[in-house]
Structure formats: structure tokens, C-alpha cells
PDB file of N, CA and C in Angstrom:
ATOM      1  N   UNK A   1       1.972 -45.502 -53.202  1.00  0.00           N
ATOM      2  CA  UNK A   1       2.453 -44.149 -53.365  1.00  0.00           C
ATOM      3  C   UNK A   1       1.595 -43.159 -52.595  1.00  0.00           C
ATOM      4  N   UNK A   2       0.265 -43.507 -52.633  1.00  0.00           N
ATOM      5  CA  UNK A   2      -0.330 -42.375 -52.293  1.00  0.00           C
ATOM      6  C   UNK A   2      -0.739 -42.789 -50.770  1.00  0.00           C
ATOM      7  N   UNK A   3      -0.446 -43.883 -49.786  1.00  0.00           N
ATOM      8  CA  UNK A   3       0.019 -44.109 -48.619  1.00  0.00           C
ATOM      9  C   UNK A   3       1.099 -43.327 -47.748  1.00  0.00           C
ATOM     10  N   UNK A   4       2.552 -43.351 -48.878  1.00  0.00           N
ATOM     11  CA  UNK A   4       3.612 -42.322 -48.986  1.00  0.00           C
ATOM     12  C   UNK A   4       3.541 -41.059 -48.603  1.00  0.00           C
ATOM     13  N   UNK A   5       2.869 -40.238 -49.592  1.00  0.00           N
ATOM     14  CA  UNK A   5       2.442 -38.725 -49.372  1.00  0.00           C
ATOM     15  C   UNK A   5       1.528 -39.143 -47.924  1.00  0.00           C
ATOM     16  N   UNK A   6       0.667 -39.358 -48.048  1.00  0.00           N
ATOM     17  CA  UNK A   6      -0.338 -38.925 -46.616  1.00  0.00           C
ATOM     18  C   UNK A   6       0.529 -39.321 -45.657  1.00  0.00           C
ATOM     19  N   UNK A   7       1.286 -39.789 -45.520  1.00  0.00           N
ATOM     20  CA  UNK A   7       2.164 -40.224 -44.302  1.00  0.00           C
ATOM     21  C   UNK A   7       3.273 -38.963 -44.059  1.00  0.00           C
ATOM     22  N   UNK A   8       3.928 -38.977 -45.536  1.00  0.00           N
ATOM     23  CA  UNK A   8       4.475 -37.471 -45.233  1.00  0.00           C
ATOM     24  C   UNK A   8       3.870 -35.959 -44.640  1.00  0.00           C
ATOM     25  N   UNK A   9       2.073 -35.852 -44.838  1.00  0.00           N
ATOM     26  CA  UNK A   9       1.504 -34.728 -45.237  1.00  0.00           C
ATOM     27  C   UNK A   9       1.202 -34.900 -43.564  1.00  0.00           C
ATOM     28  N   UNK A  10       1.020 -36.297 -42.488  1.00  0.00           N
ATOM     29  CA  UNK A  10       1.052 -36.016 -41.697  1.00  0.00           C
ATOM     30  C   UNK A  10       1.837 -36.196 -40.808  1.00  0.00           C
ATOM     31  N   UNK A  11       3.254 -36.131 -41.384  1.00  0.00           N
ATOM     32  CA  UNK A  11       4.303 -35.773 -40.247  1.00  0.00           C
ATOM     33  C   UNK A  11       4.647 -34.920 -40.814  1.00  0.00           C
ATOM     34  N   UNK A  12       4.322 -33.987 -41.497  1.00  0.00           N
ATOM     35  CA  UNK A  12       4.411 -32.504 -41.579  1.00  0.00           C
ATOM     36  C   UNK A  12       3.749 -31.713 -40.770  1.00  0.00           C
ATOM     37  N   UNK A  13       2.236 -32.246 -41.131  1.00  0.00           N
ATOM     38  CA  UNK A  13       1.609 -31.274 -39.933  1.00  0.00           C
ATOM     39  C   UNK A  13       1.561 -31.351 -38.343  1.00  0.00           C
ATOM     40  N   UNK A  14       1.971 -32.506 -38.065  1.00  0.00           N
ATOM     41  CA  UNK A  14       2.600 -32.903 -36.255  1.00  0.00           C
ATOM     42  C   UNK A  14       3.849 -31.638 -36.099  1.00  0.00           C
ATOM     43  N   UNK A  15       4.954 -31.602 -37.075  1.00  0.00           N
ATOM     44  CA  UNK A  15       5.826 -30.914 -37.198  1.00  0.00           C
ATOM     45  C   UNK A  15       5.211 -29.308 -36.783  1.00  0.00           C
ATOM     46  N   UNK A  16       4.900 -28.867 -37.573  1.00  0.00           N
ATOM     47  CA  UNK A  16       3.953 -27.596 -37.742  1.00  0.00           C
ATOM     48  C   UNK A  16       3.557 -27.491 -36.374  1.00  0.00           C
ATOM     49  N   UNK A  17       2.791 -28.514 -36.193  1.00  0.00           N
ATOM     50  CA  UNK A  17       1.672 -28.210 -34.589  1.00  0.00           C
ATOM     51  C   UNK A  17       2.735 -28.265 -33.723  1.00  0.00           C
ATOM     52  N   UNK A  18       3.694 -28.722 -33.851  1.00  0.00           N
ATOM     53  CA  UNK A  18       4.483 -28.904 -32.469  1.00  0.00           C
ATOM     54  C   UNK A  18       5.139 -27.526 -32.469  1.00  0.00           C
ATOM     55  N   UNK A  19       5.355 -27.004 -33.518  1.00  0.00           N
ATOM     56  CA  UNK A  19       6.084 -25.730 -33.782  1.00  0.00           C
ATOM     57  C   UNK A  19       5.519 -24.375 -32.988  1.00  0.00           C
ATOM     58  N   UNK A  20       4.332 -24.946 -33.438  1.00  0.00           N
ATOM     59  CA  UNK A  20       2.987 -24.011 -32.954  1.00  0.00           C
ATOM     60  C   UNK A  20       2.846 -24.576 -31.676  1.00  0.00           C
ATOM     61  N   UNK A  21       3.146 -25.042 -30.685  1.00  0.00           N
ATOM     62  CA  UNK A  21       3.268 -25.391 -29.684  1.00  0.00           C
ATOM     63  C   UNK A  21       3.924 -24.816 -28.933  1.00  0.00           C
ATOM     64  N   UNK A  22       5.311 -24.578 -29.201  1.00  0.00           N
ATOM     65  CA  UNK A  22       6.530 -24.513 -28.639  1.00  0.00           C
ATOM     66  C   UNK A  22       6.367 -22.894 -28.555  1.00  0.00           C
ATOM     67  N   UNK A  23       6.294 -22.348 -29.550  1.00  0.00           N
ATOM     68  CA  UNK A  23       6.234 -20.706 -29.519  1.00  0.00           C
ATOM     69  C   UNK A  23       4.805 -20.075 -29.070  1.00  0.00           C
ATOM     70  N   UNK A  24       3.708 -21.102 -28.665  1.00  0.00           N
ATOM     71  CA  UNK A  24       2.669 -21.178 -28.097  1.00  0.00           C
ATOM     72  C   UNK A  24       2.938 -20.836 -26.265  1.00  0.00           C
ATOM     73  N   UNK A  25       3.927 -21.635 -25.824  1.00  0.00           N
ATOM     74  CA  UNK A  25       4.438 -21.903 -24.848  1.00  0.00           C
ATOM     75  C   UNK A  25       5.200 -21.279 -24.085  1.00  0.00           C
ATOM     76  N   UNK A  26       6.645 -20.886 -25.081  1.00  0.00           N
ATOM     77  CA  UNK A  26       7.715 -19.331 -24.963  1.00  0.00           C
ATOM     78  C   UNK A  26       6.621 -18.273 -24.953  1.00  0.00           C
ATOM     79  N   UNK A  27       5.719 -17.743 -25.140  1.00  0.00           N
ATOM     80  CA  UNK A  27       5.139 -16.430 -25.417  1.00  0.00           C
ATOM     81  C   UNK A  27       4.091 -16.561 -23.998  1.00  0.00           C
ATOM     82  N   UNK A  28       3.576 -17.856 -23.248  1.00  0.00           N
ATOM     83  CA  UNK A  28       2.860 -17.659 -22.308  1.00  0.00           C
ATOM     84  C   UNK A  28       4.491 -18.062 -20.748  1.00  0.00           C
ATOM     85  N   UNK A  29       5.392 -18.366 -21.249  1.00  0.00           N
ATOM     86  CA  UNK A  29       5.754 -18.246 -20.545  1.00  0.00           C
ATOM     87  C   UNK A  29       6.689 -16.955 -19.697  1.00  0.00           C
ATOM     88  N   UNK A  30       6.352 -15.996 -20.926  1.00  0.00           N
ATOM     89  CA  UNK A  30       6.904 -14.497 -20.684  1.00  0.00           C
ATOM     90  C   UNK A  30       5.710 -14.087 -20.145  1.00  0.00           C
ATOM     91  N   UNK A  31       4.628 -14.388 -20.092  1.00  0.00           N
ATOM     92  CA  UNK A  31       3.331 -13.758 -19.962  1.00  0.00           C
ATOM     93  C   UNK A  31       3.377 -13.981 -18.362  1.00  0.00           C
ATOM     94  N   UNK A  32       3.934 -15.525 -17.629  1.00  0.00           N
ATOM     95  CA  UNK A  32       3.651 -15.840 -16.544  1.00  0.00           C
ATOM     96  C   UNK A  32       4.497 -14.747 -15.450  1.00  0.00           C
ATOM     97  N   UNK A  33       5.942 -14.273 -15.939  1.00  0.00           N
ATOM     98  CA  UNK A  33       7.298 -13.741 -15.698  1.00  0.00           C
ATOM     99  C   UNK A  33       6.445 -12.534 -15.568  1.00  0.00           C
ATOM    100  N   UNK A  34       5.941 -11.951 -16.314  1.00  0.00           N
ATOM    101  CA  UNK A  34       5.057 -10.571 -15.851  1.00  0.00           C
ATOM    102  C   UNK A  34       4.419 -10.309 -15.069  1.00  0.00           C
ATOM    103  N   UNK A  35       3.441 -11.406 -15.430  1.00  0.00           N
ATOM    104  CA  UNK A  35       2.506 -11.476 -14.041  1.00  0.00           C
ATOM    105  C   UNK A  35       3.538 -11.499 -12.923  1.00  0.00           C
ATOM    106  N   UNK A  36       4.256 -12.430 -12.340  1.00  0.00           N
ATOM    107  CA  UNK A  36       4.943 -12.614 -11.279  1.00  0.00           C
ATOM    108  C   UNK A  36       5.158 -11.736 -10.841  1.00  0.00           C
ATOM    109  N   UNK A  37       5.789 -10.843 -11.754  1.00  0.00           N
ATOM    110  CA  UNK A  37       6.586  -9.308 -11.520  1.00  0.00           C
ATOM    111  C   UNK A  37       5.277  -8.370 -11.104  1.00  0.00           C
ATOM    112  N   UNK A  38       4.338  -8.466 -11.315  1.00  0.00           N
ATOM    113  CA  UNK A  38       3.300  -7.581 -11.075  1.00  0.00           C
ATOM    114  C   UNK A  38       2.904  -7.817  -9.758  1.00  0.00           C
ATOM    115  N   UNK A  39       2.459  -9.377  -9.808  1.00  0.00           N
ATOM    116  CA  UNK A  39       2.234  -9.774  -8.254  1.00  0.00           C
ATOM    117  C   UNK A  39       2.745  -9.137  -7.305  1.00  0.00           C
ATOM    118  N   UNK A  40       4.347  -9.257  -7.608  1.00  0.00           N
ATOM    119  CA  UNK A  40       5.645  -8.955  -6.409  1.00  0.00           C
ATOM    120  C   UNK A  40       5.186  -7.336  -6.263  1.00  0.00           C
ATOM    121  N   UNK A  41       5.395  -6.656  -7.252  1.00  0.00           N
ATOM    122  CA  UNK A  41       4.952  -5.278  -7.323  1.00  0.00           C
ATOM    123  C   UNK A  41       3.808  -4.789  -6.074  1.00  0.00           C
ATOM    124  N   UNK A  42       2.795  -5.426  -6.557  1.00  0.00           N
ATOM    125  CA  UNK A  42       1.347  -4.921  -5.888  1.00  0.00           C
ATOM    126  C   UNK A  42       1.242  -5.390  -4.185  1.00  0.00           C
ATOM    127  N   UNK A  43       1.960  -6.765  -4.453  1.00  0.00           N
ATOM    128  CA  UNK A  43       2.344  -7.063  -2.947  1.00  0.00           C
ATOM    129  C   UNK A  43       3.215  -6.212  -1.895  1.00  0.00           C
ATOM    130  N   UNK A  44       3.844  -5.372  -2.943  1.00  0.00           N
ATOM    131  CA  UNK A  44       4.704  -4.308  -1.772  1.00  0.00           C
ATOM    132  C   UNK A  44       3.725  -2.956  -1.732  1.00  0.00           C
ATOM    133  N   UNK A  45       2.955  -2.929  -2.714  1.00  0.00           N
ATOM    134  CA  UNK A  45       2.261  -1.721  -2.357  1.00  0.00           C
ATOM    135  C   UNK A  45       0.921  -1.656  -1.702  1.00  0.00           C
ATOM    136  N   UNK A  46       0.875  -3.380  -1.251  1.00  0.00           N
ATOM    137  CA  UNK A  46       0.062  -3.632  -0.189  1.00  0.00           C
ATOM    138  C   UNK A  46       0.543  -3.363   1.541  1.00  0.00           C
ATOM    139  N   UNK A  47       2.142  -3.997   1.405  1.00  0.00           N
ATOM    140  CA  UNK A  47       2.924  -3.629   2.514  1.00  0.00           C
ATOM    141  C   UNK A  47       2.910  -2.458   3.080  1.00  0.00           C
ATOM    142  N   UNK A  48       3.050  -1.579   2.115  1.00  0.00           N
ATOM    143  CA  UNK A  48       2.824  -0.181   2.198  1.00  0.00           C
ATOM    144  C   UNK A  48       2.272   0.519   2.748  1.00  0.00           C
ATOM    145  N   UNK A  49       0.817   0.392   2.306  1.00  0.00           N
ATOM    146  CA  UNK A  49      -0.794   0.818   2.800  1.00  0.00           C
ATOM    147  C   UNK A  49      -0.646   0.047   3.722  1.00  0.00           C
ATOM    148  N   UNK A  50      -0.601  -0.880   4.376  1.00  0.00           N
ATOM    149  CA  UNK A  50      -0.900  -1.860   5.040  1.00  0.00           C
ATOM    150  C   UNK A  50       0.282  -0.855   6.503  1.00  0.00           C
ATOM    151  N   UNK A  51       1.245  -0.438   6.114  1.00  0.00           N
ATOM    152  CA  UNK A  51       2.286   0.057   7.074  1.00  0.00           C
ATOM    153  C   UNK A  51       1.791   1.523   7.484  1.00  0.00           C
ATOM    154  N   UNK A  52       1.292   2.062   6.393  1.00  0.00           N
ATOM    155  CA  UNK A  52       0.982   3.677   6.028  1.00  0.00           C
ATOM    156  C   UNK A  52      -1.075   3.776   6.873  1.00  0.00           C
ATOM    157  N   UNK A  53      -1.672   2.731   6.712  1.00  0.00           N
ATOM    158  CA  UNK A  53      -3.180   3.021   7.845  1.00  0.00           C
ATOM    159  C   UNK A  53      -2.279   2.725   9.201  1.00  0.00           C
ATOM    160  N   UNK A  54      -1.238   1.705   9.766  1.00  0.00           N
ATOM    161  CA  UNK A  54      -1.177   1.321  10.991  1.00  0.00           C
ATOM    162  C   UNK A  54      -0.737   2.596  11.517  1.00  0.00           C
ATOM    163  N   UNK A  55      -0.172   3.552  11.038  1.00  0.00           N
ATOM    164  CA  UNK A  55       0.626   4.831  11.522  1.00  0.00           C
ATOM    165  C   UNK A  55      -0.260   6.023  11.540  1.00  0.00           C
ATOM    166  N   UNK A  56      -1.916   5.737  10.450  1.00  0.00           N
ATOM    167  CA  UNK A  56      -3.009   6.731  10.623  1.00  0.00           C
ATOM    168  C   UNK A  56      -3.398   6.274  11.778  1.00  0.00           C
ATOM    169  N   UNK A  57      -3.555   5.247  11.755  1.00  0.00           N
ATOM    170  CA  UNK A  57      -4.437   4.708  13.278  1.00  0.00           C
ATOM    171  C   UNK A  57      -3.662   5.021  14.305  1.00  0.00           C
ATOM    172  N   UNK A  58      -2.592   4.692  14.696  1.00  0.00           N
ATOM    173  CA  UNK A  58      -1.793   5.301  15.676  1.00  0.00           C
ATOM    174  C   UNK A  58      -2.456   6.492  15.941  1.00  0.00           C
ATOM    175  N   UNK A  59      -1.890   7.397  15.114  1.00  0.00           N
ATOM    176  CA  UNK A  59      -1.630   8.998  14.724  1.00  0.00           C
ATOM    177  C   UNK A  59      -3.469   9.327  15.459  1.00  0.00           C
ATOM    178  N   UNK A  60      -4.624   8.880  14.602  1.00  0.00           N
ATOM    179  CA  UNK A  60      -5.619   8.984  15.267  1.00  0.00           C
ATOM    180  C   UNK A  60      -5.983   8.702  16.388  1.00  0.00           C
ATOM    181  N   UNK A  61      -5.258   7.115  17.138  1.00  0.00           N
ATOM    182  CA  UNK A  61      -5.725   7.137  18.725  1.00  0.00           C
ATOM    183  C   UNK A  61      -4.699   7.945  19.187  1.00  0.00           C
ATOM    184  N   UNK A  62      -3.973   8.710  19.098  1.00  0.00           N
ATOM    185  CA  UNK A  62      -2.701   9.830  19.895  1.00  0.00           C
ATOM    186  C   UNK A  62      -3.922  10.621  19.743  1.00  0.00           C
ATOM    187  N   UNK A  63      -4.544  11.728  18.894  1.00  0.00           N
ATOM    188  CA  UNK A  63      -5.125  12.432  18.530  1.00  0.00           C
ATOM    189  C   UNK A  63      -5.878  13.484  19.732  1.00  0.00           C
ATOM    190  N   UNK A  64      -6.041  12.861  20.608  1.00  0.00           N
ATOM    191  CA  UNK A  64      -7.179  13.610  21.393  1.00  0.00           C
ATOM    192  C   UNK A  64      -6.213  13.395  22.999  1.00  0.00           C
ATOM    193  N   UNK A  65      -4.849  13.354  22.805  1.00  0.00           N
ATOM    194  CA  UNK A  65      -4.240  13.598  24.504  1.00  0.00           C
ATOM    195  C   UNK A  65      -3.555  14.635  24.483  1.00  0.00           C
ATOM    196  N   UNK A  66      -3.216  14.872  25.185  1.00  0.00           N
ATOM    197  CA  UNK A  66      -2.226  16.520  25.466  1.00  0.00           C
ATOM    198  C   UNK A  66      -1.357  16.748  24.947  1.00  0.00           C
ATOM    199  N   UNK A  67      -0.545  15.635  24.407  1.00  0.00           N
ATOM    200  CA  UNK A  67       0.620  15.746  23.752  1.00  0.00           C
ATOM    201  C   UNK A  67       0.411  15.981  22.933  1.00  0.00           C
ATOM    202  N   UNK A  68      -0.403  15.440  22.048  1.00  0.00           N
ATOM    203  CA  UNK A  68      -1.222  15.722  20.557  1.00  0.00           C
ATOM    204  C   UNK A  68      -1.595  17.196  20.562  1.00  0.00           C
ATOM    205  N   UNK A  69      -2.444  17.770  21.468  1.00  0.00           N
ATOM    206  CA  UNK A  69      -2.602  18.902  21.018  1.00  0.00           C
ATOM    207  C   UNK A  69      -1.917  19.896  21.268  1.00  0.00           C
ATOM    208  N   UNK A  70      -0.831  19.666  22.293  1.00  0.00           N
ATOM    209  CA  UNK A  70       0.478  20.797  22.721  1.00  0.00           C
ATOM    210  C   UNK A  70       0.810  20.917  21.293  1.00  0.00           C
ATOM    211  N   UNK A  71       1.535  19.848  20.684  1.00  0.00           N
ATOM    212  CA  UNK A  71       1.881  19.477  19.448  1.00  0.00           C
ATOM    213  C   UNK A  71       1.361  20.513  17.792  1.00  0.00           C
ATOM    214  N   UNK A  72       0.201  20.176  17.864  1.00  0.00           N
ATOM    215  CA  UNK A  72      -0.902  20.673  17.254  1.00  0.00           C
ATOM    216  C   UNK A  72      -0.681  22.163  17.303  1.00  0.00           C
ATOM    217  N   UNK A  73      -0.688  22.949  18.435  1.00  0.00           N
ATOM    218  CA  UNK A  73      -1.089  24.065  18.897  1.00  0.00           C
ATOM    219  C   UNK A  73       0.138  25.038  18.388  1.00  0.00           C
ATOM    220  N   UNK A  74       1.430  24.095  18.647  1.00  0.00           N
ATOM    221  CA  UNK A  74       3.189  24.654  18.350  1.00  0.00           C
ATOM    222  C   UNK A  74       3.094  24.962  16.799  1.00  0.00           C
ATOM    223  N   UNK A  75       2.681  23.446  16.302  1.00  0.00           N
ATOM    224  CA  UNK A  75       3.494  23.591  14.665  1.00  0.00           C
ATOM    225  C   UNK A  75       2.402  23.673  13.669  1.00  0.00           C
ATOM    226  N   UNK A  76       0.902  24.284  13.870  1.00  0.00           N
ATOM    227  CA  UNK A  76       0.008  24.628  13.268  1.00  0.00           C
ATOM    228  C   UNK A  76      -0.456  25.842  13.793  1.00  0.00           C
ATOM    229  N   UNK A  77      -1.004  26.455  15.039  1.00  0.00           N
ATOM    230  CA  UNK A  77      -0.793  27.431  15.108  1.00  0.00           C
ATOM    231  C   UNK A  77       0.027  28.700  16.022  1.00  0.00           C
ATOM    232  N   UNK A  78       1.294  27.737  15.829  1.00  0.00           N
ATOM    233  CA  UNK A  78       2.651  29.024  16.463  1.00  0.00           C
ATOM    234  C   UNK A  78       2.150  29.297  17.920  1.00  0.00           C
ATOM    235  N   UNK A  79       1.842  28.832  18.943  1.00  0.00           N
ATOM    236  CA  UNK A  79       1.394  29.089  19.925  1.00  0.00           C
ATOM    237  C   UNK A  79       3.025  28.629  20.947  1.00  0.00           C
ATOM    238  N   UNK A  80       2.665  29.129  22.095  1.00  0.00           N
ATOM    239  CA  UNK A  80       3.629  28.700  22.353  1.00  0.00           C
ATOM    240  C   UNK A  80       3.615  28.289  24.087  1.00  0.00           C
ATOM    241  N   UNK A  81       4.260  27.978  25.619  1.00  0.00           N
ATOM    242  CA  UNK A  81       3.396  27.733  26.599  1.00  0.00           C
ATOM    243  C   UNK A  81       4.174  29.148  27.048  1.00  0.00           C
ATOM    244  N   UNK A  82       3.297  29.341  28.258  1.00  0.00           N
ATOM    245  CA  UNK A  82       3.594  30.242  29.330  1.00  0.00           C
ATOM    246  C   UNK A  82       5.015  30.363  29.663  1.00  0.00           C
ATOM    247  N   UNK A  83       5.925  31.427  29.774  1.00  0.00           N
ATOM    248  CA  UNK A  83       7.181  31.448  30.359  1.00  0.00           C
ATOM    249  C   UNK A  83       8.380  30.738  29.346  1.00  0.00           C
ATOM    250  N   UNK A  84       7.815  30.612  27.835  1.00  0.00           N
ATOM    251  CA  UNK A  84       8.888  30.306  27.525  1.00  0.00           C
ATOM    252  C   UNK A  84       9.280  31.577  26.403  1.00  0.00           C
ATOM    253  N   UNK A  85      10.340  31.820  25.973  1.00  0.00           N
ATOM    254  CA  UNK A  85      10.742  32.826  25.145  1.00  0.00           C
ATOM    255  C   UNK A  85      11.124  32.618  23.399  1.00  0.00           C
ATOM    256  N   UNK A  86      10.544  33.804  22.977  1.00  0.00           N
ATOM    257  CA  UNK A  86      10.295  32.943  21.276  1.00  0.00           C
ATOM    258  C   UNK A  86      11.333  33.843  21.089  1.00  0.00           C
ATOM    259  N   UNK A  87      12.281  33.062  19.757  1.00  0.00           N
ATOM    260  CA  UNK A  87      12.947  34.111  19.191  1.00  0.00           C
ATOM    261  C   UNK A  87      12.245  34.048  17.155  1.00  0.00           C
ATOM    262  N   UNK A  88      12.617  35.278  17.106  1.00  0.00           N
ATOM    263  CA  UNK A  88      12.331  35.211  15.740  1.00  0.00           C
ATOM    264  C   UNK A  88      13.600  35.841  14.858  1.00  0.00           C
ATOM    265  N   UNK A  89      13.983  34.778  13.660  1.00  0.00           N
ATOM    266  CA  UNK A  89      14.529  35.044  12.653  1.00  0.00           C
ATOM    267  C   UNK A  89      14.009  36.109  11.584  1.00  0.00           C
ATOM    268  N   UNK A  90      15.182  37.523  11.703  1.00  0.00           N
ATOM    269  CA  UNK A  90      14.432  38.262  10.990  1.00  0.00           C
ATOM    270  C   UNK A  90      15.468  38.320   9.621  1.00  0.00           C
ATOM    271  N   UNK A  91      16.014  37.557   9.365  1.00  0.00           N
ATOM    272  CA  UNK A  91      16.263  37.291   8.116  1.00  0.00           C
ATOM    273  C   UNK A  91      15.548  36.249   6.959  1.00  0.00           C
ATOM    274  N   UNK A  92      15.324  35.592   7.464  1.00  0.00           N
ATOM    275  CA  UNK A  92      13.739  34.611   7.671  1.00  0.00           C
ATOM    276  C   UNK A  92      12.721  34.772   6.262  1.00  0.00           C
ATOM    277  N   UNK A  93      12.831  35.975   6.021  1.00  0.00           N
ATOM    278  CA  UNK A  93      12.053  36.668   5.292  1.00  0.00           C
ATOM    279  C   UNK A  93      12.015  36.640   4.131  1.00  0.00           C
TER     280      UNK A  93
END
């Protein structure tokens, strides 16, 4: 009899542990699905930066040629070249 019970008491607790297993398992496997999603995430906002310095760097070696500072000179300070004619919007205002 008392062979009986302990035999029952431990395929109860295999039961249990496996239980505890399984929802051990579902709960890290939502955990992995996040991560993933985060990965994917951070990987585009590496793309990003990664797209967004190649266009500083550009932007910085342009920086110091004529075009750059014609540029510069127009749409920072309103300058304008020799012989050409400005009009101004006087509604603008």
C-alpha cells in the first residue's frame, strides 16, 4: 500500500513539474518575440544614424567650396550676387 501512494505522490509531482515547465516555457517564449521585435526595432534605428552621419559627412566635405557658401550666403544671410534683381513680397508680413 504504501509503495502505492509514493508511486502516486510521484507521478503527481512529474505532473506538476512538467506543468511548471510548460508555462515556464510559453512565458520565455513571449519574452524571446520581444526581444526579436526590439532587435528589429534598434536595427533600423541603426540604419538610420548610419544613413543620417553619411549625409553629415557629405554635407561637411561640400562645406568649404563655392557652392556651399553661395548657398550659405542666399538662405542664411539673404545676400544675393551682383546683377541679379530681388523682389520682395510685401504681403509677406
Amino acid at each position: 500500500m504504501r509503495l502505492k501512494k509514493a508511486c502516486f505522490v510521484t507521478k503527481f509531482l512529474i505532473v506538476v513539474v512538467s506543468i511548471c515547465a510548460i508555462i515556464t516555457l510559453v512565458s520565455l517564449q513571449d519574452q524571446v518575440r520581444a526581444a526579436k521585435a526590439e532587435v528589429a526595432d534598434l536595427e533600423q534605428q541603426v540604419l538610420y544614424a548610419e544613413q543620417e552621419k553619411a549625409l553629415m559627412e557629405e554635407s561637411l566635405q561640400d562645406l568649404g567650396s563655392d557652392k556651399s557658401i553661395k548657398k550659405i550666403a542666399r538662405t542664411r544671410l539673404g545676400m544675393v550676387e551682383s546683377g541679379e534683381i530681388v523682389f520682395y513680397d510685401a504681403d509677406a508680413q
